[in-house]
N, C-alpha and C. Protein backbone atom coordinates (compact mmCIF):
# COMPACT_ATOMS: atom_id res chain seq x y z
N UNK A 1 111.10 122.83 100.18
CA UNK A 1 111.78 121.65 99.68
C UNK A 1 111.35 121.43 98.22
N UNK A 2 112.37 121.09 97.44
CA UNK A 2 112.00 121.12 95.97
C UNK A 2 111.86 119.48 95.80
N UNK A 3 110.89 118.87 95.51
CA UNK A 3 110.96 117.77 94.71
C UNK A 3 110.45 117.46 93.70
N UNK A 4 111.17 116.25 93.11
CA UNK A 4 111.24 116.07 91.78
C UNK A 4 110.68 114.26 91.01
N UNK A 5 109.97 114.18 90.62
CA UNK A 5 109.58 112.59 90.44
C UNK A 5 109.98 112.48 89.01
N UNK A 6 110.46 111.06 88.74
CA UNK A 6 111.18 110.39 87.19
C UNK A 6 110.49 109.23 87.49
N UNK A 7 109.16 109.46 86.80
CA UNK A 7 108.62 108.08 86.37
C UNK A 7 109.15 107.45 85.22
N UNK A 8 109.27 105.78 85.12
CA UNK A 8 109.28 105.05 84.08
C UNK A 8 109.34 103.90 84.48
N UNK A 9 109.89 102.99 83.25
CA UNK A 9 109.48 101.40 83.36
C UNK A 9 111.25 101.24 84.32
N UNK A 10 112.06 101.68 83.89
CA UNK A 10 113.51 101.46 84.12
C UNK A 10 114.00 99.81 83.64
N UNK A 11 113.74 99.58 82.50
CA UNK A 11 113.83 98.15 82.27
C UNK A 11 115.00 98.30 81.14
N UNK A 12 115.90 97.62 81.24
CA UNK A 12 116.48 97.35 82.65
C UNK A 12 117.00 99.55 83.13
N UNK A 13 117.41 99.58 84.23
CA UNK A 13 117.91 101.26 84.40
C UNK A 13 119.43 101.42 83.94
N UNK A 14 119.33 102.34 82.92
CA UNK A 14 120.82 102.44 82.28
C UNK A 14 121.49 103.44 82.85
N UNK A 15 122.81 103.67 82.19
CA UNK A 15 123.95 104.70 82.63
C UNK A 15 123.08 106.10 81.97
N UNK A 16 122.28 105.81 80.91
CA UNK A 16 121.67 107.29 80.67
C UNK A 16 120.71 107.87 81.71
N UNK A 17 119.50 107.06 82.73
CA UNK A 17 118.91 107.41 83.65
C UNK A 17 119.24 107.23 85.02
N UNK A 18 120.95 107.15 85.03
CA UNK A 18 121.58 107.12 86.18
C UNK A 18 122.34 108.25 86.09
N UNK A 19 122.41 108.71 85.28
CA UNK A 19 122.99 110.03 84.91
C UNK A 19 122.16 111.50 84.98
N UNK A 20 120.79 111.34 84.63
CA UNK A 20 119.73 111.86 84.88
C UNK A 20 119.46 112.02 86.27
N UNK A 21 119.42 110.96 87.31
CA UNK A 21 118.85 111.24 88.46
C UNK A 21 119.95 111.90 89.07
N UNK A 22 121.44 111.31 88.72
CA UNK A 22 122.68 111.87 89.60
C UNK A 22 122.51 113.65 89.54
N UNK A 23 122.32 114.07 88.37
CA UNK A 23 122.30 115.39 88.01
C UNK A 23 121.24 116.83 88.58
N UNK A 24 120.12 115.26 88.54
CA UNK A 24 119.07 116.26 89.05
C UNK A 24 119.19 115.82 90.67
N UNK A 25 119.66 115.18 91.03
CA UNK A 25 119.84 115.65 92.71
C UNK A 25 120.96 117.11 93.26
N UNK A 26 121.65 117.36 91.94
CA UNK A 26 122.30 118.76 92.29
C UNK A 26 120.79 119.53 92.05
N UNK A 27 120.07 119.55 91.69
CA UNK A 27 119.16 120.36 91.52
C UNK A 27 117.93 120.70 92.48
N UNK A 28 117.47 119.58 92.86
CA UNK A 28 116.45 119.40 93.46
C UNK A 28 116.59 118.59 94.72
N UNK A 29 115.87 118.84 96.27
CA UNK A 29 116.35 117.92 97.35
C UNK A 29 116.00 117.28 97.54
N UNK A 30 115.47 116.24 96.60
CA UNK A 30 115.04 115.08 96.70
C UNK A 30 114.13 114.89 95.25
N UNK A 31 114.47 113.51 94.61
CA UNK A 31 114.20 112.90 93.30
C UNK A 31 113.30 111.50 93.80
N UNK A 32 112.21 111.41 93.28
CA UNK A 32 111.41 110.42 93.57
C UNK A 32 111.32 109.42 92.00
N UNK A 33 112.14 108.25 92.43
CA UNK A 33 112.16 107.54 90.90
C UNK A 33 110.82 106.23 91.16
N UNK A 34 110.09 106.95 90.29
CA UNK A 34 108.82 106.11 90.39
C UNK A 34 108.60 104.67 88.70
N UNK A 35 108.75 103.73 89.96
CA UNK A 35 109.08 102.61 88.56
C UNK A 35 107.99 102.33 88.68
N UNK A 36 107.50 102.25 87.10
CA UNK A 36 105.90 101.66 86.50
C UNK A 36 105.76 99.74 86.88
N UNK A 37 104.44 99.90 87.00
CA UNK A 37 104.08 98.20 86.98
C UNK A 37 103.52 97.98 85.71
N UNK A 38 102.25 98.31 85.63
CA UNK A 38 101.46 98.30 84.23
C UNK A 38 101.48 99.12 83.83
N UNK A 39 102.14 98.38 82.56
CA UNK A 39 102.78 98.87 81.12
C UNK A 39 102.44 98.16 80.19
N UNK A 40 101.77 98.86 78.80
CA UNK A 40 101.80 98.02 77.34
C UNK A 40 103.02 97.74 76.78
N UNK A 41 104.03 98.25 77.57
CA UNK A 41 105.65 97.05 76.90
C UNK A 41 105.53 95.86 78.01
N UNK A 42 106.36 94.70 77.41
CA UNK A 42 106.69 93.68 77.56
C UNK A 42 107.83 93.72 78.77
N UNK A 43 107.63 93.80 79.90
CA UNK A 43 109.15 94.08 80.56
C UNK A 43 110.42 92.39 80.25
N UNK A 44 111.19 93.03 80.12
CA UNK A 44 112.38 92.00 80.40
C UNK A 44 112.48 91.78 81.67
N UNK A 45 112.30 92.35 82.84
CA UNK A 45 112.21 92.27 84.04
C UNK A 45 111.20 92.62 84.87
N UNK A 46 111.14 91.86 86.34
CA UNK A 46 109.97 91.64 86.78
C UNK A 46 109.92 93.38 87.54
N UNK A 47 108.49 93.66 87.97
CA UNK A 47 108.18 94.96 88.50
C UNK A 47 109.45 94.83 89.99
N UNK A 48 109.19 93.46 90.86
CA UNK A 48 109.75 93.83 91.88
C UNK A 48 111.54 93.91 91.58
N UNK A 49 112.08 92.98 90.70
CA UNK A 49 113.74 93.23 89.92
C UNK A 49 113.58 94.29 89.71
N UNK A 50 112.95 95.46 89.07
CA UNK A 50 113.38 96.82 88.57
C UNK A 50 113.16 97.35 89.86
N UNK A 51 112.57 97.58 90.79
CA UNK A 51 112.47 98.14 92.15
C UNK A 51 114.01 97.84 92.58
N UNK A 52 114.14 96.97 92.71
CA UNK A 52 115.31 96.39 93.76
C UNK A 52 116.66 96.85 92.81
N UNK A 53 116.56 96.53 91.37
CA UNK A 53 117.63 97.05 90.86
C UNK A 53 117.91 98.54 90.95
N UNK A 54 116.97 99.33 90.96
CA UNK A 54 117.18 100.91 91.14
C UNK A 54 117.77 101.01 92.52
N UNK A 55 117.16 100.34 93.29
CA UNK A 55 117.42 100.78 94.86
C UNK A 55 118.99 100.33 95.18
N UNK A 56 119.37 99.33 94.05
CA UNK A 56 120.97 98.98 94.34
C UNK A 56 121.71 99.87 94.01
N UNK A 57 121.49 100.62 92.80
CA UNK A 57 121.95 101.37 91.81
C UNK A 57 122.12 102.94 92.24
N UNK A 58 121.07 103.48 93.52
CA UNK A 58 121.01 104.60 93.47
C UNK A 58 121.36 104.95 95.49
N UNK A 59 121.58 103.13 95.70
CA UNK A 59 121.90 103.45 97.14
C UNK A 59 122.86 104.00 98.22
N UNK A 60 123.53 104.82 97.25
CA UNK A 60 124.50 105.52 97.86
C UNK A 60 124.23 107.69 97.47
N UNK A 61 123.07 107.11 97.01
CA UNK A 61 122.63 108.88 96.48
C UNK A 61 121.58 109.01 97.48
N UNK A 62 121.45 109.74 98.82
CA UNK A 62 120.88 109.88 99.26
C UNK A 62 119.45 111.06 99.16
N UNK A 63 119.46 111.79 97.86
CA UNK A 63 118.59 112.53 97.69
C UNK A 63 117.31 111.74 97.13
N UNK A 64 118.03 110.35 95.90
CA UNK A 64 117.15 109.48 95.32
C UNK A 64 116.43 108.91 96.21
N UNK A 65 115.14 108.26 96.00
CA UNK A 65 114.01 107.76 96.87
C UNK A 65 113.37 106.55 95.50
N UNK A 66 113.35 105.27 95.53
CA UNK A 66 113.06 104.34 94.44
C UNK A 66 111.60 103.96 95.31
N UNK A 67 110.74 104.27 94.39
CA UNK A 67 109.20 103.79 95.14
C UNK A 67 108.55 102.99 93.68
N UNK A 68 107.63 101.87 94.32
CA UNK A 68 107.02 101.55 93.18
C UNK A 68 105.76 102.16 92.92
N UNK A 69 105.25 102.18 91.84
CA UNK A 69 103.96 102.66 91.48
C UNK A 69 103.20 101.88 90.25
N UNK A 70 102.03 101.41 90.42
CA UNK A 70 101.29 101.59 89.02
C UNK A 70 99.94 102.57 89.18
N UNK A 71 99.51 102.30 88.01
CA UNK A 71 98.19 103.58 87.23
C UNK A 71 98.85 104.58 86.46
N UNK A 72 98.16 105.44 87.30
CA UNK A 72 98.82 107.16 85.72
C UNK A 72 99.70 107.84 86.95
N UNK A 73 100.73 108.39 86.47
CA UNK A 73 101.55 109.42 87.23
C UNK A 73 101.17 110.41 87.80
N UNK A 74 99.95 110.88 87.39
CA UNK A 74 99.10 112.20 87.98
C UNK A 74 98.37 111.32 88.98
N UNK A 75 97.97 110.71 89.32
CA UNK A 75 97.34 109.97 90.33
C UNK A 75 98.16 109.87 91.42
C-alpha cells in the first residue's frame, strides 16, 4: 500500500491544495492530510475549523484521510 501524507496549516484549504490531494490520490492509495496546530503563523482559523473544513472538502474522496496533528511531521 502506497501512502502519502500533506502536512500543513490549510488556512483557510484552497482550490490549489484541493487539487493537489485530488491528483495525488490517482497516485497513491491513500493521502493522509495532516493539518498543523502549532504554528508561528497567525491562523485565520481555528485548528478544529481547518480539521472540519478539510473533512467537508475532501468527503467524497475516499482515498483522502483529514487527521489532526501538532509538533514536527517526522514525529
Amino acid at each position: 500500500m502506497r501512502i502519502a501524507m500533506y502536512p500543513g496549516t490549510f488556512d483557510p484549504l484552497t482550490n490549489g491544495h484541493l487539487s493537489l490531494i485530488r491528483r495525488g490520490c490517482e497516485v497513491f492509495d491513500q493521502i493522509i492530510v495532516a493539518v498543523a496546530d502549532n504554528t508561528p503563523k497567525r491562523p485565520l482559523f481555528s485548528h478544529e475549523e481547518r480539521v472540519n473544513m478539510a473533512r467537508e472538502a475532501l468527503k467524497d474522496e475516499p482515498r483522502a484521510c483529514v487527521e489532526p496533528f501538532s509538533g514536527l511531521t517526522v514525529e
